[in-house]
Each structure stands twice: as C-alpha cells, then as structure tokens.
C-alpha atoms as a PDB file:
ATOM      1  CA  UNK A   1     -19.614 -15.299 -11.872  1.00  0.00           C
ATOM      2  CA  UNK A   2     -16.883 -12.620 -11.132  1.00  0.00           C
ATOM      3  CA  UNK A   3     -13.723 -13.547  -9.332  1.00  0.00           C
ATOM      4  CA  UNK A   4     -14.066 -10.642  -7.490  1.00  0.00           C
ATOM      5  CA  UNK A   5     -16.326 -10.202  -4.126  1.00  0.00           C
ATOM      6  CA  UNK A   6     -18.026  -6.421  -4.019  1.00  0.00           C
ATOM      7  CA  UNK A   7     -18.757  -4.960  -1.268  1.00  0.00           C
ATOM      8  CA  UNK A   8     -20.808  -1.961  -0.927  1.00  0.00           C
ATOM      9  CA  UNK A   9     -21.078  -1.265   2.624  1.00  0.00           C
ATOM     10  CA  UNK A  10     -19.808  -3.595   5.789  1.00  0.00           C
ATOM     11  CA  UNK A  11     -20.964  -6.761   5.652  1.00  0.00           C
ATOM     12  CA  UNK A  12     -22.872  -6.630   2.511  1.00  0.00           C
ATOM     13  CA  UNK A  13     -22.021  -8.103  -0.702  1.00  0.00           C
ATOM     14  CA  UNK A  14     -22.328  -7.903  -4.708  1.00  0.00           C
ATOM     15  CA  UNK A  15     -21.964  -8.405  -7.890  1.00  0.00           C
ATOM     16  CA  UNK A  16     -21.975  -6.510 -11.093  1.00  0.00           C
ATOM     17  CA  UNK A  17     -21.068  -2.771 -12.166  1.00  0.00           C
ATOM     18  CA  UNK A  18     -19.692  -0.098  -9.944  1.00  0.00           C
ATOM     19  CA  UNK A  19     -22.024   1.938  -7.973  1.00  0.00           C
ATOM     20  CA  UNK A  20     -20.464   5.398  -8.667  1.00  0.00           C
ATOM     21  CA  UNK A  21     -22.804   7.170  -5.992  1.00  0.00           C
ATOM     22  CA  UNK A  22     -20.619   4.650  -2.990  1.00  0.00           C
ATOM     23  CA  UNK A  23     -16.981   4.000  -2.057  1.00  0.00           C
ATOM     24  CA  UNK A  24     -16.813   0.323  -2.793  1.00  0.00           C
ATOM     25  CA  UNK A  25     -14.268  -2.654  -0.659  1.00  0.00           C
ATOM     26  CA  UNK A  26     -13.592  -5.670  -2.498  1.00  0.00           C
ATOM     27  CA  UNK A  27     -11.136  -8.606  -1.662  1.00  0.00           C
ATOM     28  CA  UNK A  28      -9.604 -10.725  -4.193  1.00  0.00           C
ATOM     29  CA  UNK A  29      -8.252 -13.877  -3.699  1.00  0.00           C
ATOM     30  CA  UNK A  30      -4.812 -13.700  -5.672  1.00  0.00           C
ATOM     31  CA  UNK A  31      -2.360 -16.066  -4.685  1.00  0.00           C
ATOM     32  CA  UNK A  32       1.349 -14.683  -4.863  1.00  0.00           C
ATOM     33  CA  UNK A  33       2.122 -18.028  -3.102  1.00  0.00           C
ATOM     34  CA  UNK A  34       1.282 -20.596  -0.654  1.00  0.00           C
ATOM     35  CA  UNK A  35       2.154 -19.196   2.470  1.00  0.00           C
ATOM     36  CA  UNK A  36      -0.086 -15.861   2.655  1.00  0.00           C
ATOM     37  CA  UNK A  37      -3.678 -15.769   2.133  1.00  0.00           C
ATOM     38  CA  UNK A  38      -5.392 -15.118  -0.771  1.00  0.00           C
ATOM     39  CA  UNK A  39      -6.678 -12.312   0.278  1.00  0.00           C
ATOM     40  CA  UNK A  40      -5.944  -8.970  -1.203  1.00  0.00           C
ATOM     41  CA  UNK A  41      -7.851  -5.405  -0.011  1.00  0.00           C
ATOM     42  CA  UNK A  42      -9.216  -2.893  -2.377  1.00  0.00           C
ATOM     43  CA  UNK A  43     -10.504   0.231  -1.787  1.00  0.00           C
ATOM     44  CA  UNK A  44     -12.319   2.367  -4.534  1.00  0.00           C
ATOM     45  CA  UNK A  45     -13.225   5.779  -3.879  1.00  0.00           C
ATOM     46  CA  UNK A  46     -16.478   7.104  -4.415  1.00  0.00           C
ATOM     47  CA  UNK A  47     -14.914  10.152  -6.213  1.00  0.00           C
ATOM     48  CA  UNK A  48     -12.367   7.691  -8.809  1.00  0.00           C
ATOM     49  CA  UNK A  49     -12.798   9.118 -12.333  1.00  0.00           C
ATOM     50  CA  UNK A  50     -13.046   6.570 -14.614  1.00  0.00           C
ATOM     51  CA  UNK A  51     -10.025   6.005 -16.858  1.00  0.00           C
ATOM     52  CA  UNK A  52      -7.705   3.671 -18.290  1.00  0.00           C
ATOM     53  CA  UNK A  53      -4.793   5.062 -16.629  1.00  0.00           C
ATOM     54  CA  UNK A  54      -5.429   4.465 -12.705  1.00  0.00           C
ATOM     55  CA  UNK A  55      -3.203   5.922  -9.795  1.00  0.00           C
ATOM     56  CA  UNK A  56      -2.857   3.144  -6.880  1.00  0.00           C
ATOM     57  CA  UNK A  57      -1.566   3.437  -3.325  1.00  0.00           C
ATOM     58  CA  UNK A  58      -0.078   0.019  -2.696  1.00  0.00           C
ATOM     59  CA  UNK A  59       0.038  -0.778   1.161  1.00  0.00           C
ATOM     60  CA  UNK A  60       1.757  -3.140   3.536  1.00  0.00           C
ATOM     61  CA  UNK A  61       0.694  -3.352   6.600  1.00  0.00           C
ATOM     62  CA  UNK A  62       3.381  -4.179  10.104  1.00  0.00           C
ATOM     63  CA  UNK A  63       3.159  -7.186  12.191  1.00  0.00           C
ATOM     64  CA  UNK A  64       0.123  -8.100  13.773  1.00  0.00           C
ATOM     65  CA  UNK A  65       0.556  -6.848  17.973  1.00  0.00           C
ATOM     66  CA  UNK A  66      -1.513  -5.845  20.552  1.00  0.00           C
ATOM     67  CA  UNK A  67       0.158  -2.990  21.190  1.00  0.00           C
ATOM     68  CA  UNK A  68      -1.426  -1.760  17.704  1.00  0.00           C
ATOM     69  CA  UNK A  69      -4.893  -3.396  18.640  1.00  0.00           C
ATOM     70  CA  UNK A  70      -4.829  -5.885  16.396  1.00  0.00           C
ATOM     71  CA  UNK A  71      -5.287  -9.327  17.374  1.00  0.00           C
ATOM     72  CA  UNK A  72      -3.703 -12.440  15.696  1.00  0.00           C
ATOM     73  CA  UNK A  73      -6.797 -14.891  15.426  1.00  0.00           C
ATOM     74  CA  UNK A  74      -8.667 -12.412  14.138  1.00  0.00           C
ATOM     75  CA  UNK A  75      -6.194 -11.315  11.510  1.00  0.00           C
ATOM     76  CA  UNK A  76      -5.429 -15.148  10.793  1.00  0.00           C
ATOM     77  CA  UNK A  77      -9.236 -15.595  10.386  1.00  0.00           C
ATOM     78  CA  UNK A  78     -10.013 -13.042   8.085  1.00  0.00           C
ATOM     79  CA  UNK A  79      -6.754 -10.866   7.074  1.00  0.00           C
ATOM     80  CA  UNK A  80      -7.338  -7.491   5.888  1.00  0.00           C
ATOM     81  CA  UNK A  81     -11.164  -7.538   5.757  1.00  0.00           C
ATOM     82  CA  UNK A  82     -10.091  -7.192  10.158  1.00  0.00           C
ATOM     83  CA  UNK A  83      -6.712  -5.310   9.567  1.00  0.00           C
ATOM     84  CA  UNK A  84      -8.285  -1.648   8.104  1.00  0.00           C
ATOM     85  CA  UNK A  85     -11.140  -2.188  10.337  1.00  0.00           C
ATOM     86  CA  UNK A  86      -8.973  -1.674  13.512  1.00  0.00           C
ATOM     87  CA  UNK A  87      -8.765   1.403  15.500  1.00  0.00           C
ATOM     88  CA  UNK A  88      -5.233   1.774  14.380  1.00  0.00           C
ATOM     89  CA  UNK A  89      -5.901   1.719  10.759  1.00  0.00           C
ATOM     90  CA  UNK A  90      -9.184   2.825   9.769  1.00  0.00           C
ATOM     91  CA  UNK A  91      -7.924   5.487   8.198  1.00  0.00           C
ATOM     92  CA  UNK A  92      -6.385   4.122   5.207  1.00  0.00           C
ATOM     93  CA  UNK A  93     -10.227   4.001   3.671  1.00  0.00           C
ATOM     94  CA  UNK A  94     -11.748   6.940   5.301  1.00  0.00           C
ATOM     95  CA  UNK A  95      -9.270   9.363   5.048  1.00  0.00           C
ATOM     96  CA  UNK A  96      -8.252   8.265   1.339  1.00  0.00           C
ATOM     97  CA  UNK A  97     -12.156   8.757   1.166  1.00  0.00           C
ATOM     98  CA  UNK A  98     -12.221  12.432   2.464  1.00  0.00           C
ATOM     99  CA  UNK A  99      -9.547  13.273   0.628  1.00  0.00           C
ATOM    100  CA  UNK A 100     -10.823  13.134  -2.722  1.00  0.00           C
ATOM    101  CA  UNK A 101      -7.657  11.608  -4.423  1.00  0.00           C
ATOM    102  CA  UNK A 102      -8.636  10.190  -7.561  1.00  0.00           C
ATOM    103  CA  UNK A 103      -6.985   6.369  -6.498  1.00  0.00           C
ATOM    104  CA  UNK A 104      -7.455   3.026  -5.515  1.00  0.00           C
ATOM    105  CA  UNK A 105      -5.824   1.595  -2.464  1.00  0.00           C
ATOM    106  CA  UNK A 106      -4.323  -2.040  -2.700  1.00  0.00           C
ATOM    107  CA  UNK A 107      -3.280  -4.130   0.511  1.00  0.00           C
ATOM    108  CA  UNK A 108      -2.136  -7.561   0.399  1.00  0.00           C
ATOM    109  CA  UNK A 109      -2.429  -9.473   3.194  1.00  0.00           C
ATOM    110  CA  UNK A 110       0.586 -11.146   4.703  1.00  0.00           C
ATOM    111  CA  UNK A 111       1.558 -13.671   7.845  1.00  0.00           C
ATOM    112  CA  UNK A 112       0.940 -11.457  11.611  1.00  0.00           C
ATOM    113  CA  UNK A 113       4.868 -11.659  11.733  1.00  0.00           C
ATOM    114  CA  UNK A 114       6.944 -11.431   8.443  1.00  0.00           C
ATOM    115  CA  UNK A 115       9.727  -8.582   9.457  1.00  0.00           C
ATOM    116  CA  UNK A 116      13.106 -10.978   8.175  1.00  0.00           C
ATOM    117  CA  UNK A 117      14.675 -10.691   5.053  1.00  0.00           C
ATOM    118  CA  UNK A 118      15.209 -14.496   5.154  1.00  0.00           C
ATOM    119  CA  UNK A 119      11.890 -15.455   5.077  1.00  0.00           C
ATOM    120  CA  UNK A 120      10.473 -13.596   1.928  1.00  0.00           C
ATOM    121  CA  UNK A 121       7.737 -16.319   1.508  1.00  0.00           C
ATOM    122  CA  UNK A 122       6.051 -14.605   4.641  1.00  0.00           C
ATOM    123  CA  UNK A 123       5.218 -11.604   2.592  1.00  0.00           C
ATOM    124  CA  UNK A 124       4.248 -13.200  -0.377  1.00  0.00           C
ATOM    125  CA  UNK A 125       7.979 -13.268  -2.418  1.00  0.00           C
ATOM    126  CA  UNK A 126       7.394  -9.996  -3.485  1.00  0.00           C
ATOM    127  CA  UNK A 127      11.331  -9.797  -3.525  1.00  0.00           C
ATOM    128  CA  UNK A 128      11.156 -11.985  -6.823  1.00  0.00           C
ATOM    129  CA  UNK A 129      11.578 -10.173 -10.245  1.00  0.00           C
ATOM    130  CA  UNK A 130       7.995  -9.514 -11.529  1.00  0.00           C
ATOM    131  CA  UNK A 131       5.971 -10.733  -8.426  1.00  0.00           C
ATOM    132  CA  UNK A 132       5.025  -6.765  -8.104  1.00  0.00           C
ATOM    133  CA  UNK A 133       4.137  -6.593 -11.561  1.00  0.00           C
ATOM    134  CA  UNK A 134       1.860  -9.746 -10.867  1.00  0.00           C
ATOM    135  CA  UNK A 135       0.124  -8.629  -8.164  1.00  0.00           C
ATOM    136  CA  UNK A 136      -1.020  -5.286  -9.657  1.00  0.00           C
ATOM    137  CA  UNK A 137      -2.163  -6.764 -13.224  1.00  0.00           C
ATOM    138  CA  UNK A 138      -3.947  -9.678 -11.570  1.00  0.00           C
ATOM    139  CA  UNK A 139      -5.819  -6.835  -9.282  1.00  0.00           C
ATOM    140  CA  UNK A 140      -6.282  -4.971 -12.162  1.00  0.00           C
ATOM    141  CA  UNK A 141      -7.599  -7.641 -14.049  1.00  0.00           C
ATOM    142  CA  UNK A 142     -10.164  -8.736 -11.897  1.00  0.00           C
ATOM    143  CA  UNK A 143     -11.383  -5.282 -11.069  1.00  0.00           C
ATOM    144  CA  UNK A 144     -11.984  -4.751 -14.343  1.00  0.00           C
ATOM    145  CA  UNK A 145     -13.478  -8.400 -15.178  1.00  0.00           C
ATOM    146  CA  UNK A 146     -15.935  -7.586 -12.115  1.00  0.00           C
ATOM    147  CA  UNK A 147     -17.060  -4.074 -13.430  1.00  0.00           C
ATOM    148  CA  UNK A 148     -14.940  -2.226 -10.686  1.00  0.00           C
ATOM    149  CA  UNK A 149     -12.978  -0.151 -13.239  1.00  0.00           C
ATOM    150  CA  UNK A 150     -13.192   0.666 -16.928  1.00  0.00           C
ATOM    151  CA  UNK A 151     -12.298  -2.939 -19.078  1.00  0.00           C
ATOM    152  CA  UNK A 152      -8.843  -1.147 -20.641  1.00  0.00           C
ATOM    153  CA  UNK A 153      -8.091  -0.348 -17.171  1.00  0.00           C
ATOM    154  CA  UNK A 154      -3.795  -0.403 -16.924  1.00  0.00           C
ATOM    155  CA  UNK A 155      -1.807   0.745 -13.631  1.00  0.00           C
ATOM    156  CA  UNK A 156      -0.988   4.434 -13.935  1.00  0.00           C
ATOM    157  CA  UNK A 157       1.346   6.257 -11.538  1.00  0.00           C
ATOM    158  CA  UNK A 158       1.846   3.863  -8.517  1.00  0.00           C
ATOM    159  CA  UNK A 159       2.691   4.623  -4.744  1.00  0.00           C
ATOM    160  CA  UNK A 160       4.422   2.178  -2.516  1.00  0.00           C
ATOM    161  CA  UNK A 161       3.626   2.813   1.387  1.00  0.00           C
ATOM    162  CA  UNK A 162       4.211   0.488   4.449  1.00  0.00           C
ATOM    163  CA  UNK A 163       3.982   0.328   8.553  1.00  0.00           C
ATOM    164  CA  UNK A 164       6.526  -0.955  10.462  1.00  0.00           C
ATOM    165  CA  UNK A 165       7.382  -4.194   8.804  1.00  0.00           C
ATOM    166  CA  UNK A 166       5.778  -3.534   5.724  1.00  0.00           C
ATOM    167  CA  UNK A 167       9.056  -1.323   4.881  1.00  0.00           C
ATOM    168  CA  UNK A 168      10.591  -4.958   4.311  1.00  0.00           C
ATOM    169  CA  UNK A 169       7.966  -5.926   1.368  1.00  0.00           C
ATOM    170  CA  UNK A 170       8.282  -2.319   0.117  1.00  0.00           C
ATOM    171  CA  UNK A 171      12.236  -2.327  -0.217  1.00  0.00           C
ATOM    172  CA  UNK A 172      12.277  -5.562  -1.885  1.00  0.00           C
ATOM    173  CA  UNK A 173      10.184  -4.178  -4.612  1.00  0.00           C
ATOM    174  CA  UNK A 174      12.438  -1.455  -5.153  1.00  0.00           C
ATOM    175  CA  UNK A 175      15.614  -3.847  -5.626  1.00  0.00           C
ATOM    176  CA  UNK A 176      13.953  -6.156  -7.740  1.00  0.00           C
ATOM    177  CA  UNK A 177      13.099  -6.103 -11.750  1.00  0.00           C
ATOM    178  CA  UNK A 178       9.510  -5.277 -12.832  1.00  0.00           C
ATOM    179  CA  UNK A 179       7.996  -3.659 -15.685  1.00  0.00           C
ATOM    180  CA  UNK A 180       6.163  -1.591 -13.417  1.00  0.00           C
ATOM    181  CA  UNK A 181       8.908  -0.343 -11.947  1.00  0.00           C
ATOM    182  CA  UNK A 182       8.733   3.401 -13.603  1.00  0.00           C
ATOM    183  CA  UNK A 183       5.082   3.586 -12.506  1.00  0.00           C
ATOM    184  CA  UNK A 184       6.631   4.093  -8.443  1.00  0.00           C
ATOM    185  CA  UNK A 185       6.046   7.730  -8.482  1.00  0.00           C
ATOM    186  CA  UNK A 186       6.571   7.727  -4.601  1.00  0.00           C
ATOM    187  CA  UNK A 187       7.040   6.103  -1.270  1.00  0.00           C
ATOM    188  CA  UNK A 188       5.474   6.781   1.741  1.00  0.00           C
ATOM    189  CA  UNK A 189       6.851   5.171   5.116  1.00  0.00           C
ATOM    190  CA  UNK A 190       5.478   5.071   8.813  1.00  0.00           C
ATOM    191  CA  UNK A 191       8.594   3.533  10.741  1.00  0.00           C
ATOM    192  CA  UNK A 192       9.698   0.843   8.574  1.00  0.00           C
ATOM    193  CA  UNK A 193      13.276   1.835   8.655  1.00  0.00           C
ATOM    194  CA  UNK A 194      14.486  -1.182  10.479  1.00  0.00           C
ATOM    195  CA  UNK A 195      15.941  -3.106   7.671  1.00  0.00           C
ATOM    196  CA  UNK A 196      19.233  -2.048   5.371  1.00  0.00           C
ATOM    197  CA  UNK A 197      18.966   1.405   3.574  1.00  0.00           C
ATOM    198  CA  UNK A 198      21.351   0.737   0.420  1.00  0.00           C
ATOM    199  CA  UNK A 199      18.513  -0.293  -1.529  1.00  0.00           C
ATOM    200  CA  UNK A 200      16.966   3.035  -0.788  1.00  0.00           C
ATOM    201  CA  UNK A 201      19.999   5.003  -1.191  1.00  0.00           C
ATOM    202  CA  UNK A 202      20.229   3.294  -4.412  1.00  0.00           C
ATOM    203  CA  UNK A 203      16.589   4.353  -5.339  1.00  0.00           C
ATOM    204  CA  UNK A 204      16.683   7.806  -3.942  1.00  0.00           C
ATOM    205  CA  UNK A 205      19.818   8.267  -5.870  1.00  0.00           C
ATOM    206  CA  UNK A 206      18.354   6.429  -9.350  1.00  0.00           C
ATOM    207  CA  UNK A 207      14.795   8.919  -9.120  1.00  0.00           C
ATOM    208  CA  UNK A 208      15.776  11.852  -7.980  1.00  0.00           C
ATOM    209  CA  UNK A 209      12.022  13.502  -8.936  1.00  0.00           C
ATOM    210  CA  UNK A 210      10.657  10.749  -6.878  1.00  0.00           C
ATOM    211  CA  UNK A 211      10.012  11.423  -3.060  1.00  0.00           C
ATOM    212  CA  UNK A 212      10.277   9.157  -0.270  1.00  0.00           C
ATOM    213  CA  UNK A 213       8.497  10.564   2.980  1.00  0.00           C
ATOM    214  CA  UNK A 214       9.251   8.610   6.124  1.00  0.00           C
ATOM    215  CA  UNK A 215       7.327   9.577   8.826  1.00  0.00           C
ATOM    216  CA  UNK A 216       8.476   8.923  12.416  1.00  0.00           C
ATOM    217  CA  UNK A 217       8.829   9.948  16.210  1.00  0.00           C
ATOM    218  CA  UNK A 218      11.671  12.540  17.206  1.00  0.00           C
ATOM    219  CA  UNK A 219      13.808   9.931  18.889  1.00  0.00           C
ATOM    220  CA  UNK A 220      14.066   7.064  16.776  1.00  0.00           C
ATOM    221  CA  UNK A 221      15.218   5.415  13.576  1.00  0.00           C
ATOM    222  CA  UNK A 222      18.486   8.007  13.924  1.00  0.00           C
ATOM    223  CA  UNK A 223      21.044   6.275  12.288  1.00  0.00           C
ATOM    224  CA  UNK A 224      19.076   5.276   9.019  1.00  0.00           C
ATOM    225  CA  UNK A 225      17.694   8.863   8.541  1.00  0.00           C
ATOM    226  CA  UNK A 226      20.980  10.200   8.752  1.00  0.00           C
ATOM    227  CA  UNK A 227      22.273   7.476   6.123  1.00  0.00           C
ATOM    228  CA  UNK A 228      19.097   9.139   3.852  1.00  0.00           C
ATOM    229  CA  UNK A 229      19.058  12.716   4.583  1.00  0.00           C
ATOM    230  CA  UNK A 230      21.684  13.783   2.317  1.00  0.00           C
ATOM    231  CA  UNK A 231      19.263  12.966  -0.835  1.00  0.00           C
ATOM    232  CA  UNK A 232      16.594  16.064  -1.845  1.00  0.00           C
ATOM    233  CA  UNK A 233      13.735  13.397  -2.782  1.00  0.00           C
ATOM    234  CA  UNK A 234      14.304  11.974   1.067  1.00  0.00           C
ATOM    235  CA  UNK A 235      11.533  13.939   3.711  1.00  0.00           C
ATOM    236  CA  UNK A 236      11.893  12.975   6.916  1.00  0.00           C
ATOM    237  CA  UNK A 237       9.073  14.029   9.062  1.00  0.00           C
ATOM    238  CA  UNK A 238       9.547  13.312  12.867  1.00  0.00           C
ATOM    239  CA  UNK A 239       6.635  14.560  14.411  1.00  0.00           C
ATOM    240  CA  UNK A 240       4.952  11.377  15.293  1.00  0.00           C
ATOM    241  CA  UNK A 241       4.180  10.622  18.845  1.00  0.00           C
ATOM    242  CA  UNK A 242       3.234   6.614  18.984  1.00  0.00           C
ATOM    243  CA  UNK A 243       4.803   3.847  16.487  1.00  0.00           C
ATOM    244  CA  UNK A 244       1.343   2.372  16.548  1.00  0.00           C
ATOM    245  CA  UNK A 245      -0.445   5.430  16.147  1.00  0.00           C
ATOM    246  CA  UNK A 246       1.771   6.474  13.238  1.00  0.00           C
ATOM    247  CA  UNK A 247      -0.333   5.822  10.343  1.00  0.00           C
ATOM    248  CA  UNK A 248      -3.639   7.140  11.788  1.00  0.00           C
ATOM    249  CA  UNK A 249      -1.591  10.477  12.770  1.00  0.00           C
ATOM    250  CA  UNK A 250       0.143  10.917   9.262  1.00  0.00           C
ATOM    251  CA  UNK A 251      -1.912   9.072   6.779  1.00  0.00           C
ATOM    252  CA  UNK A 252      -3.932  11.717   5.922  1.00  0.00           C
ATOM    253  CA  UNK A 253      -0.666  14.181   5.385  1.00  0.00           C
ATOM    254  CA  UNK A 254       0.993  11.611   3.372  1.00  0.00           C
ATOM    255  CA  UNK A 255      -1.842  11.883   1.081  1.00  0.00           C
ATOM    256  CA  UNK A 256      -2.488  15.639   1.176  1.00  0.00           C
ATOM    257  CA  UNK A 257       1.279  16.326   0.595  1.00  0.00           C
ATOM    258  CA  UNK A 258       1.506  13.975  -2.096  1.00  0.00           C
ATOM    259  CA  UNK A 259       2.524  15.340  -5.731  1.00  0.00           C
ATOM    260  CA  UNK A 260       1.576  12.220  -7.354  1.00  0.00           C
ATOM    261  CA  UNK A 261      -1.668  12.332  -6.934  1.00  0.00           C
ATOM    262  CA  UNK A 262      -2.357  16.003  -7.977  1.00  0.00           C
ATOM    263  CA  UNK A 263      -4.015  15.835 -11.500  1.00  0.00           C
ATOM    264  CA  UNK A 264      -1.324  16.689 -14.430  1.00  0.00           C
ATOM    265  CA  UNK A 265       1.540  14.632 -12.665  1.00  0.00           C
ATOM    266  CA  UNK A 266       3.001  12.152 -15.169  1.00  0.00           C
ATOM    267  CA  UNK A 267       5.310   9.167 -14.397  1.00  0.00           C
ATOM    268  CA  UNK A 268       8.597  10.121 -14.825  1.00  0.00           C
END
C-alpha cells in the first residue's frame, strides 16, 4: 500500500495514479520530529506538467487564533487537513488552482503556537542543517512512490512563503546548511517580520537575483522594512488592510507577480 493518502475531492480518498483531469490533496505523515504531527499538506494542481524537475511553494502557516478563524481543537485534531480549509486560508489551493502555475504546494503542519526562536522543536527543527532538505525529498519521495508525480521526480526551483509566525520556520531555513539551498528561487512573506532580520539581510545580500516580497499593512512592521529596503531583491508591499486577512488579500499577487514560476526561469 502507498504511504501516501490521495485525495481527490473533500472527504474522499484513494489510491493509485494521478488523475490528471482533478487537482488532487494528499497528506503525508513525515515525521521531522516528535513534537509536530505527522502531517504534511500537498496540493497538486490540475494543470502540473509532468516532469522530473518540479517547482514547489513551501508554506508555513502563523499561530493558530481566533482572530484568524481558526480554532485550536480543531487544528490539534486534524492539522492542515482544517488549516487551508478556513475562511482565512482557502486560498492557498484555489487560487494556486486558478492560477495555472505549473507547482505543487507543501505545508507542514506545526504546534497552534510556535513563534520563539528558543523552541525550534515547535516547528519541527527545521533550523537544523538538512532538516529542509529532508522534508522536501521525503515529500518527494512518497509522491512519487504513490503515483502523484513522475518516479524521477527531484525538487526544481523552490519558494519559501510564511504567515505571521511562519516567518520564524522560514528564516531558519535560510541560515541553515542544505543541499537544497540553491533551489530557494524566492520568498514570499505575509507579516512575519517579527523576528531578527540579519539572517535576511544576509540572504538578500548573498542572492541578489532572488526576491523577497513581504507583504503588509501601511502602519506596521516599520523598523524591519527599513532595516531591508536598501536591498533591490527586497519588495515591500504595504497595501494590506487586516494581519489575518493578509494571505487571502495577497496570495494570489504573490503568485501572479512571481518570476519563478514563469516557464524558462532557471535556479540561479
């Protein structure tokens, strides 16, 4: 049997190859350690081309708050199978659906809070050199053990995007050492400026072809954006009205605007 649950459509559930004609949600139970669940969201695109080289949008979702309508128990229950079904956050699937980008979207699932560098283990110790990398081949691999994608399957350009808290996870990667590392193409970030930005300046600084967009309201997150703003790759976009509503306002921009996932891009 596959280690990899398909879904087709909500609540039902399969096995075997990928029906082309349908987006397709999966959820794989990869353990990064043993504080999160094993539960990690994919999303596959009706319109993916089939190809070893796949683009991914890796994302981390904030802390789990009612003021985002999501609820805790429900989260704890059944992680991001609830998360991107939320009013907040449906649109990572259907608007990376409407789109057409040819990519798969990745979301671990994480403790409801998990915002403190000193307690790494709450988003799965991604700060540890080649935890990335582990995540994304183990996905891989059982996407492509299940039929999902094409069996020579390997991570092609890769783009890191986070809420709120899941800046945190998404900095961390940066800093640490994976093989993957060259595959980042770009960042996309919906308020998650709250933690240090050296580790971005750094970045920013290392990749200059390599955009970060952070998207925010007009009054906040000041004094980090004006840390950034001096790097070309760094976009800040303050047009945002609500920091819950954030990623349903901008999600679909972030995707639009992006230049890795026009066809012809190549990781730098």
């Amino acid at each position: 049997m596959s280690r990899a649950a398909r879904v087709a459509a909500p609540g039902r559930e399969r096995e075997g190859e990928r029906a082309a004609s349908q987006d397709q949600t999966l959820y794989l139970p990869i353990k990064l350690n043993d504080t999160i669940p094993r539960k990690v969201g994919v999303f596959i695109p009706k319109q993916l081309q089939p190809a070893t080289s796949v683009d991914l949008i890796v994302y981390f979702h904030g802390h789990i708050i009612s003021a985002c309508k999501t609820n805790e128990a429900a989260f704890l229950n059944k992680g991001m199978e609830y998360y991107w079904g939320t009013p907040f956050f449906l649109c990572l699937r259907e608007e990376l659906a409407a789109s057409k980008a040819n990519a798969v979207l990745i979301a671990p699932t994480f403790v409801p809070i998990f915002g403190s560098s000193a307690t790494p283990s709450r988003f799965g110790n991604l700060d540890q050199a080649g935890k990335f990398d582990y995540l994304i081949n183990e996905a891989l691999a059982r996407l492509t053990e299940s039929g999902a994608l094409p069996a020579a399957a390997r991570a092609g350009k890769i783009i890191l995007s986070g809420h709120s808290a899941g800046g945190l996870p998404m900095l961390r990667i940066l800093e640490a050492d994976n093989e993957l590392k060259p595959n980042i193409a770009e960042c996309w970030g919906f308020e998650c400026l709250y933690f240090d930005t050296p580790g971005w300046s750094s970045w920013l600084s290392a990749n200059p072809s390599k955009p970060f967009r952070h998207f925010r309201r007009p009054a906040v997150f000041e004094p980090p954006t004006t840390a950034l703003k001096h790097f070309r790759n760094f976009f800040d976009v303050k047009n945002g009205t609500d920091h819950c509503l954030i990623v349903k306002e901008k999600w679909r921009e972030a995707i639009d605007k992006s230049g890795a996932l026009q066809r012809g891009d190549e990781v730098a």
